[in-house]
C-alpha atoms as a PDB file:
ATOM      1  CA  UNK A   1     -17.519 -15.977   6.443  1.00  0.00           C
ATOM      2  CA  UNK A   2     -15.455 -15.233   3.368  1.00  0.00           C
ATOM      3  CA  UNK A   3     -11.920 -14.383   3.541  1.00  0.00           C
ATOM      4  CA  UNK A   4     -10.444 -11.438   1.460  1.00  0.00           C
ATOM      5  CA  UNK A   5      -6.909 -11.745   0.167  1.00  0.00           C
ATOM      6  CA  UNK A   6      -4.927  -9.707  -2.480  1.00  0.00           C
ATOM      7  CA  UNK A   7      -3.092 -11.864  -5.046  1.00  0.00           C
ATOM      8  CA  UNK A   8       0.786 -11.303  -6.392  1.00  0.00           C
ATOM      9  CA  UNK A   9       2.888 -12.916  -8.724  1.00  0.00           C
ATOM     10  CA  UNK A  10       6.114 -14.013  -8.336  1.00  0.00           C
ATOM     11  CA  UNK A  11       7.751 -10.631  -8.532  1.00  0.00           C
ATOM     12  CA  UNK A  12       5.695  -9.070  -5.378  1.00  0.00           C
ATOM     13  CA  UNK A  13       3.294  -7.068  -8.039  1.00  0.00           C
ATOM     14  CA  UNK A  14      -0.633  -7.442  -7.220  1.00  0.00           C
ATOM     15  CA  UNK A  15      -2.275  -9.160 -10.132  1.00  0.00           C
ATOM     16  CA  UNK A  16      -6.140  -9.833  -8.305  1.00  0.00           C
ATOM     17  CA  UNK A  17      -8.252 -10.270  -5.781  1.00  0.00           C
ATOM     18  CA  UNK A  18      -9.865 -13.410  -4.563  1.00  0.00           C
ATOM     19  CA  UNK A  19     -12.145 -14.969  -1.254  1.00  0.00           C
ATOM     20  CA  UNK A  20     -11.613 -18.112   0.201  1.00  0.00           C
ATOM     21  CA  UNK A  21     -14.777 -19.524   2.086  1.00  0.00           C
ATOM     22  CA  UNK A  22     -12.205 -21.478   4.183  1.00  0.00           C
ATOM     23  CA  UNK A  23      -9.323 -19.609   4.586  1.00  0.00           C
ATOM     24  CA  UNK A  24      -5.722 -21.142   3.964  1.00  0.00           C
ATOM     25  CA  UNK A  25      -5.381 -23.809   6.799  1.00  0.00           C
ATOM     26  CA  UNK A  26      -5.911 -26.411   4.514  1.00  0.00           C
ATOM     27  CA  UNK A  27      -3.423 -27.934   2.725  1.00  0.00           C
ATOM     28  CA  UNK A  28      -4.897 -27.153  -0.843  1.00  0.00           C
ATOM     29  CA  UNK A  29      -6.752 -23.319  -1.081  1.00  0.00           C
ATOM     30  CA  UNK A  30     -10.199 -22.694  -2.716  1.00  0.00           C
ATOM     31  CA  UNK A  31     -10.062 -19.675  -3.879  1.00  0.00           C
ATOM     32  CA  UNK A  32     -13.068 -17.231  -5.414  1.00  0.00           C
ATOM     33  CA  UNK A  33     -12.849 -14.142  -8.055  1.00  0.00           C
ATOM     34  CA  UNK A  34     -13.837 -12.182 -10.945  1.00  0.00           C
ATOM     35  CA  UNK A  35     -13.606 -13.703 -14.459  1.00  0.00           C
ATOM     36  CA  UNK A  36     -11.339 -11.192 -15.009  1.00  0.00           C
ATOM     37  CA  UNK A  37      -9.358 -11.536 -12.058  1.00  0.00           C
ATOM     38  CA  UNK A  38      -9.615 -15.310 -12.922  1.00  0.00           C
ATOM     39  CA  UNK A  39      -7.651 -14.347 -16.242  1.00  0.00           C
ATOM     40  CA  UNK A  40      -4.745 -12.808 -14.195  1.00  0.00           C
ATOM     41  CA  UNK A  41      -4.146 -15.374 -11.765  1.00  0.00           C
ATOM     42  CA  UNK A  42      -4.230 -17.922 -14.625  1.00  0.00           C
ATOM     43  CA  UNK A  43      -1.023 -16.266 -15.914  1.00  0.00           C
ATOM     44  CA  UNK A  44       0.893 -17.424 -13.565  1.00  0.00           C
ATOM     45  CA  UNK A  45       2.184 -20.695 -11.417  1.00  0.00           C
ATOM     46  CA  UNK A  46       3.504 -19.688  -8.380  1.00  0.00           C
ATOM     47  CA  UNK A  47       1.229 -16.498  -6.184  1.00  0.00           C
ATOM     48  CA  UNK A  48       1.477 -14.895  -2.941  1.00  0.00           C
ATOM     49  CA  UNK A  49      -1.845 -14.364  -0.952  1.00  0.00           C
ATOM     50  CA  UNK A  50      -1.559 -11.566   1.216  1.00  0.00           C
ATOM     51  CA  UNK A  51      -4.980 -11.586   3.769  1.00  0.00           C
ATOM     52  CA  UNK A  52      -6.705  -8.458   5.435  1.00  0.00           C
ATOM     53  CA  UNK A  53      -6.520 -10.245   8.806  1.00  0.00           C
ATOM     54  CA  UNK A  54      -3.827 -10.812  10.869  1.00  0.00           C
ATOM     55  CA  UNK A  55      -4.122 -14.342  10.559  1.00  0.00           C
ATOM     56  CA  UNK A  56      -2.189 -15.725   7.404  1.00  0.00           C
ATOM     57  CA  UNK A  57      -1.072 -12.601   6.795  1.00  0.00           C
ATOM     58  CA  UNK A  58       0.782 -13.886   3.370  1.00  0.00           C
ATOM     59  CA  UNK A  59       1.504 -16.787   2.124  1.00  0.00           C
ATOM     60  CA  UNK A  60       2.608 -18.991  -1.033  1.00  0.00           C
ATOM     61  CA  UNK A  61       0.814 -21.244  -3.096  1.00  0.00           C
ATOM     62  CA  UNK A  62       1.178 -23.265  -6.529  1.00  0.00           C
ATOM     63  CA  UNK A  63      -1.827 -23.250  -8.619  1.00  0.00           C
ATOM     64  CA  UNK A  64      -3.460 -26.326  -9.518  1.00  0.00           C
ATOM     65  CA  UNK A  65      -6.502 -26.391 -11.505  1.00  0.00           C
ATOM     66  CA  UNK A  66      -9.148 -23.981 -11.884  1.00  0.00           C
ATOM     67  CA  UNK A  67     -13.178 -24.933 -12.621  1.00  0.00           C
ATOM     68  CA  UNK A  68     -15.459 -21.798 -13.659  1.00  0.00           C
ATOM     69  CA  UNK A  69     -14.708 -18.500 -11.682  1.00  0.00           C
ATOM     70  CA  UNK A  70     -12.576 -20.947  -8.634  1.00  0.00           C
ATOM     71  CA  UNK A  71      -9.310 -21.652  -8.625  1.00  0.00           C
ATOM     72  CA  UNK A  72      -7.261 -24.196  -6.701  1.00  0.00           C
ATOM     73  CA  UNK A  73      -3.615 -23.722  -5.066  1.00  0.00           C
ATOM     74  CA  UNK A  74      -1.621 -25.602  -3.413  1.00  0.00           C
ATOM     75  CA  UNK A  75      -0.358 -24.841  -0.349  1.00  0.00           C
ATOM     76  CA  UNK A  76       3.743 -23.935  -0.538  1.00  0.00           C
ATOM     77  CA  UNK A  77       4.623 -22.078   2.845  1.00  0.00           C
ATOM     78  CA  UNK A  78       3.323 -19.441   5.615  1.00  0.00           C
ATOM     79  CA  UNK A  79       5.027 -16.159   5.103  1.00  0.00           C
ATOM     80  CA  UNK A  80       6.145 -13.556   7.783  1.00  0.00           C
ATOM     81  CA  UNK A  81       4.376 -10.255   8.152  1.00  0.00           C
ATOM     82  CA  UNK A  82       6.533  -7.785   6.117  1.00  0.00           C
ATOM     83  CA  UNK A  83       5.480  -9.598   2.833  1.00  0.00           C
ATOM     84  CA  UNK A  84       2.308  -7.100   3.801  1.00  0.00           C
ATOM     85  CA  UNK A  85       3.612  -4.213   5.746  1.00  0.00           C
ATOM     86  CA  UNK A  86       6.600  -3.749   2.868  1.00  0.00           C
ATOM     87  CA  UNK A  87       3.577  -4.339  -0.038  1.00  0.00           C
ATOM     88  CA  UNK A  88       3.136  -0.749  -1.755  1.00  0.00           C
ATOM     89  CA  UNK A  89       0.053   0.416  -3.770  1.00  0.00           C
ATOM     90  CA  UNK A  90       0.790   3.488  -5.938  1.00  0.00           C
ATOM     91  CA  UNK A  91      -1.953   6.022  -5.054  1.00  0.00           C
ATOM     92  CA  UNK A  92      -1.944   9.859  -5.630  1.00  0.00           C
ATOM     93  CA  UNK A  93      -3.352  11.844  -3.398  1.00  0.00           C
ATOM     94  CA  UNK A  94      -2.704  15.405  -2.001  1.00  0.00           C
ATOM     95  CA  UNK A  95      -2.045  16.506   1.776  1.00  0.00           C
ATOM     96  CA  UNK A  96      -0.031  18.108   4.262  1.00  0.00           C
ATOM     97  CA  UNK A  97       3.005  17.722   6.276  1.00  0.00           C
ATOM     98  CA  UNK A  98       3.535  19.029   9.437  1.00  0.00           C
ATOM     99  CA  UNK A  99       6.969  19.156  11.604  1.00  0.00           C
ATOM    100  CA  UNK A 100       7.363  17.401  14.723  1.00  0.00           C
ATOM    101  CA  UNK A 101      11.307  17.466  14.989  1.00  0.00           C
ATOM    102  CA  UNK A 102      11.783  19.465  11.955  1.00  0.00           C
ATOM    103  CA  UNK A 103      13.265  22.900  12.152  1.00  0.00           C
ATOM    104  CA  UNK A 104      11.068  24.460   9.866  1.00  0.00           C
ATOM    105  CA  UNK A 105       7.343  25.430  11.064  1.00  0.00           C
ATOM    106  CA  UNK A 106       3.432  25.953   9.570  1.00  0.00           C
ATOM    107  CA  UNK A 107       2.719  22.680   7.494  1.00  0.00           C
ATOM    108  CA  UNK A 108       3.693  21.804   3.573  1.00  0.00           C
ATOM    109  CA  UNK A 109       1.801  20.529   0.607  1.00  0.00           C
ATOM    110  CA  UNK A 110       2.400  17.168  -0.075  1.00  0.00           C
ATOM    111  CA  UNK A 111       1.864  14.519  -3.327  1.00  0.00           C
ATOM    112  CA  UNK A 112       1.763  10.840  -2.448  1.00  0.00           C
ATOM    113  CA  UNK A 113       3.165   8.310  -4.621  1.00  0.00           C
ATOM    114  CA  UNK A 114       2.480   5.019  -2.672  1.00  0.00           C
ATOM    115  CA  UNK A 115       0.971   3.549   0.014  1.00  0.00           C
ATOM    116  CA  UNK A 116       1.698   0.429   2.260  1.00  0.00           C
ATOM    117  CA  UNK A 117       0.570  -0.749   5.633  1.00  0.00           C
ATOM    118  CA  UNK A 118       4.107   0.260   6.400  1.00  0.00           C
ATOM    119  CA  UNK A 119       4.604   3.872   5.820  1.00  0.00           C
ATOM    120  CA  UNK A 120       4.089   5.985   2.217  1.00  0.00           C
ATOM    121  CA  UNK A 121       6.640   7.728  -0.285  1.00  0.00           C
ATOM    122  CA  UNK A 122       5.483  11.467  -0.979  1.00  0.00           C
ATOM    123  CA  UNK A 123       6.752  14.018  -3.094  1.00  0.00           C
ATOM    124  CA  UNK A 124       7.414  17.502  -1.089  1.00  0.00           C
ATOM    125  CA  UNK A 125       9.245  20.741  -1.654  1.00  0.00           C
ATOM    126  CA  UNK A 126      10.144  21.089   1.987  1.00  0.00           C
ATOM    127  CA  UNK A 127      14.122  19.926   2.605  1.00  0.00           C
ATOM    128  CA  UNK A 128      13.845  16.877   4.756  1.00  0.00           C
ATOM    129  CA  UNK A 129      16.647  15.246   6.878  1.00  0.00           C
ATOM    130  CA  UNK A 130      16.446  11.634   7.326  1.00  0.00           C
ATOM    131  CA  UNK A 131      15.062  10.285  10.862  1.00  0.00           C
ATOM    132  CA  UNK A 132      12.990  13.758  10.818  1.00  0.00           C
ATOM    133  CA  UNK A 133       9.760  13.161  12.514  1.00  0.00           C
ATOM    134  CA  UNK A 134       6.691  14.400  11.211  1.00  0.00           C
ATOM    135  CA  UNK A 135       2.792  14.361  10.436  1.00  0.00           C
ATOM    136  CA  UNK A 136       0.753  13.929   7.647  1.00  0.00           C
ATOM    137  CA  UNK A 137      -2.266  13.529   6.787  1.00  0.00           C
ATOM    138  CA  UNK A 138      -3.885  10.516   5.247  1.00  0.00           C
ATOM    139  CA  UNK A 139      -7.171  11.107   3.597  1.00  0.00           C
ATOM    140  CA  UNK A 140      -7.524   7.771   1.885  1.00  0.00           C
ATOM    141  CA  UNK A 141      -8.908   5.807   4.385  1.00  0.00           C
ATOM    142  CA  UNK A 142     -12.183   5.233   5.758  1.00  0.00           C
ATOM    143  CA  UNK A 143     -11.912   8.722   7.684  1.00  0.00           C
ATOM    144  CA  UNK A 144      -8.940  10.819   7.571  1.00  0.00           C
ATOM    145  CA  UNK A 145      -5.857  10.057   9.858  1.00  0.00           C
ATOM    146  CA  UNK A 146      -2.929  12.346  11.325  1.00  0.00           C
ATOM    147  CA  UNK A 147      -0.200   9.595  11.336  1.00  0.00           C
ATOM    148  CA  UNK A 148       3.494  10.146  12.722  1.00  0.00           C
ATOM    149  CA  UNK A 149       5.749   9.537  10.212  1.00  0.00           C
ATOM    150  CA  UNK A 150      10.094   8.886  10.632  1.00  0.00           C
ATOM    151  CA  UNK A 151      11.711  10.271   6.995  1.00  0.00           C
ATOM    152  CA  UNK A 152      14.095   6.930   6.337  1.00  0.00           C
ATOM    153  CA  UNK A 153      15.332   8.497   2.834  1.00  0.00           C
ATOM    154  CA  UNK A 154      15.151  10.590  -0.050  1.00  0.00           C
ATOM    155  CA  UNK A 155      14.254   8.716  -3.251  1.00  0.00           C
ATOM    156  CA  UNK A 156      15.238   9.125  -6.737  1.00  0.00           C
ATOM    157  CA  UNK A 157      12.282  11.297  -7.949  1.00  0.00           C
ATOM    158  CA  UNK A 158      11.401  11.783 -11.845  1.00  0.00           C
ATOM    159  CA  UNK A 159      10.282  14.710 -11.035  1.00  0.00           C
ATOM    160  CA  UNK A 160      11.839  18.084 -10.101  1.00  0.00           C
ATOM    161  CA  UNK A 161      10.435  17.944  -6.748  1.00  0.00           C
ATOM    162  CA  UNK A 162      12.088  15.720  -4.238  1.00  0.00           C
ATOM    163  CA  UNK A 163      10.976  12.117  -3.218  1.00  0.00           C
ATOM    164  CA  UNK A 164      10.703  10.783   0.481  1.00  0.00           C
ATOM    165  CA  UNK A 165      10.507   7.648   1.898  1.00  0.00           C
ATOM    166  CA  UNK A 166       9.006   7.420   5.284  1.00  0.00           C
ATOM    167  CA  UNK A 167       6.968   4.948   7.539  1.00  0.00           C
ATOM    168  CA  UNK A 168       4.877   5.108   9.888  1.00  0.00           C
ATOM    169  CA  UNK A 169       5.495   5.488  13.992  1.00  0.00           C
ATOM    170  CA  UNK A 170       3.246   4.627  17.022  1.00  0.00           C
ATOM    171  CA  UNK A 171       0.120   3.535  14.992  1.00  0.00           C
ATOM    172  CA  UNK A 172      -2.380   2.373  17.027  1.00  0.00           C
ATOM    173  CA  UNK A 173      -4.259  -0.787  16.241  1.00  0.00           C
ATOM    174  CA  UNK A 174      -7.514   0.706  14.832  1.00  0.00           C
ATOM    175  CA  UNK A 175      -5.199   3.290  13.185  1.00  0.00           C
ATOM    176  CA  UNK A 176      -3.238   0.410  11.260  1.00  0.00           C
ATOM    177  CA  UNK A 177      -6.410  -2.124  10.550  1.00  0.00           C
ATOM    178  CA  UNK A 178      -7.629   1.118   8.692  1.00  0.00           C
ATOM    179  CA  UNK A 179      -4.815   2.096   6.782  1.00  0.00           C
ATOM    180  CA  UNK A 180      -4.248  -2.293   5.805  1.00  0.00           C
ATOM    181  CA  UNK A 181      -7.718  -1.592   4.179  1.00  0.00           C
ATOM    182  CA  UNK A 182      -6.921   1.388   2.592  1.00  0.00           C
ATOM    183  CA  UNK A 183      -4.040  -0.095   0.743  1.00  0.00           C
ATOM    184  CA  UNK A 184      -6.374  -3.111  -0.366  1.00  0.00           C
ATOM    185  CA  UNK A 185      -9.107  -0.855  -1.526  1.00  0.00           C
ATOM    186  CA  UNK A 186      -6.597   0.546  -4.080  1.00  0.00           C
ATOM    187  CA  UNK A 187      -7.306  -0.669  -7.632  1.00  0.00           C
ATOM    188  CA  UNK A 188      -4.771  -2.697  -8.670  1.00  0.00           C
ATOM    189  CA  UNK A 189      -3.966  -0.738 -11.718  1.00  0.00           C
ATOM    190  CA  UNK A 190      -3.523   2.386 -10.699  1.00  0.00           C
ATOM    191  CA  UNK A 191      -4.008   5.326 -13.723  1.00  0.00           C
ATOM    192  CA  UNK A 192      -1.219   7.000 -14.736  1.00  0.00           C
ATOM    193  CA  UNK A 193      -1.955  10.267 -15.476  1.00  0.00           C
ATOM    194  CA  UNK A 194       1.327  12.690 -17.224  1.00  0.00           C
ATOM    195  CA  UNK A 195       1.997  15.263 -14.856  1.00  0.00           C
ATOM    196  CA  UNK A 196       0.051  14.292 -12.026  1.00  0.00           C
ATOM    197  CA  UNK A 197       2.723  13.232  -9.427  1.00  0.00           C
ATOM    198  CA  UNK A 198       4.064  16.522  -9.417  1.00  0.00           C
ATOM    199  CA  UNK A 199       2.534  19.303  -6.907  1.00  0.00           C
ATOM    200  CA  UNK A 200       0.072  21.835  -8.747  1.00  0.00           C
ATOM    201  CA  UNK A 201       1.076  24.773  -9.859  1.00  0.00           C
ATOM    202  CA  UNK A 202      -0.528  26.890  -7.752  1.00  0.00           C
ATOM    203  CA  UNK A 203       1.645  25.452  -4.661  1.00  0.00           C
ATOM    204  CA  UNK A 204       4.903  26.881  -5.630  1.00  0.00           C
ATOM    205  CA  UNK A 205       6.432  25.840  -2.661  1.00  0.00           C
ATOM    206  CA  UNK A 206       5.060  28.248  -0.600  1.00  0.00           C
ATOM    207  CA  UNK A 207       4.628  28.099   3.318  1.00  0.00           C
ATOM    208  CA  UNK A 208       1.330  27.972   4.363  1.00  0.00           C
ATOM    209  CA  UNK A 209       1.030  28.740   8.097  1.00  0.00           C
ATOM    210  CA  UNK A 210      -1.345  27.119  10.706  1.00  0.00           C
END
């Protein structure tokens, strides 16, 4: 059994990915990846593995030596779990909100602009008060999910449509294994594309009703 991890630098920004045959109980990690992955993670001293599983969910390491497409780090020191709830992926992808506690009714378009186990940051037309609960929709992972979601706060936004910060309420277990996943599918670097966080055009803030 291989272990999957996701590899950051010392600044919290994912660099690679790697498997470890063995995991990271012992003292000195074994760690598997890409050539070019291998070029990444050889940019740096000091990473953070951050593991699919709930074991070892992150954790630091120093980097030792490295021998064809393995690398060797030592072991530094177990990390708590918000190293991976708080880790965000930026991902675009278009959905729907719609109110739980919210005074306004029929759903509104939304724009994601990241992702973490956590909760997600979304761009939306709709004026939302902070601790509003909601639903959205995720459609990222494996199959789509209707998550509760608490608004904590509204972003600065370089865009002209507002940014919101929420996370996620009352996930179940299955719900959050598949959303940890989704966030680790996402390729590292994401595409920047001009114009794309924005909602289309043809939205134009309109209501749409259920």
């Amino acid at each position: 059994m291989a272990y999957k991890y996701l590899v950051l630098d010392s600044l919290g920004r994912p660099v690679a990915r790697c498997m470890s045959p063995e995991g990271l109980d012992a003292p000195v990690w074994r760690l598997e990846m890409s050539e070019e992955d291998l070029e990444r993670i050889l940019a740096h001293k000091n990473v953070t593995l951050v593991g699919t599983s709930e074991k070892w969910a992150a954790a630091e390491g120093r980097i030792v030596r490295h021998d064809g497409n393995q690398v060797w780090v030592e072991a530094i020191r177990e990390l708590d779990g918000t190293v991976r709830e708080n880790l965000r992926m930026p991902v675009r992808f278009e959905s729907f909100l719609y109110p739980v506690s919210g005074s306004w009714k029929g759903r509104r378009p939304i724009v994601s602009r990241d992702l973490s186990c956590g909760g997600v940051a979304f761009y939306c037309k709709q004026r939302l008060e902070e601790g509003e609960i909601a639903q959205i929709v995720v459609p990222v992972t494996s199959q789509p999910l209707l998550l509760d979601l608490k608004i904590l706060r509204q972003r600065p936004s370089p865009e002209p449509v507002p940014l919101y910060a929420a996370e996620f309420t009352g996930l179940l277990r299955e719900e959050e294994s598949m959303v940890r996943e989704a966030v680790f599918n996402i390729q590292l670097r994401y595409p920047s594309e001009p114009g794309r966080d924005t909602l289309s055009p043809g939205d134009n803030g309109r209501e749409e009703r259920k």
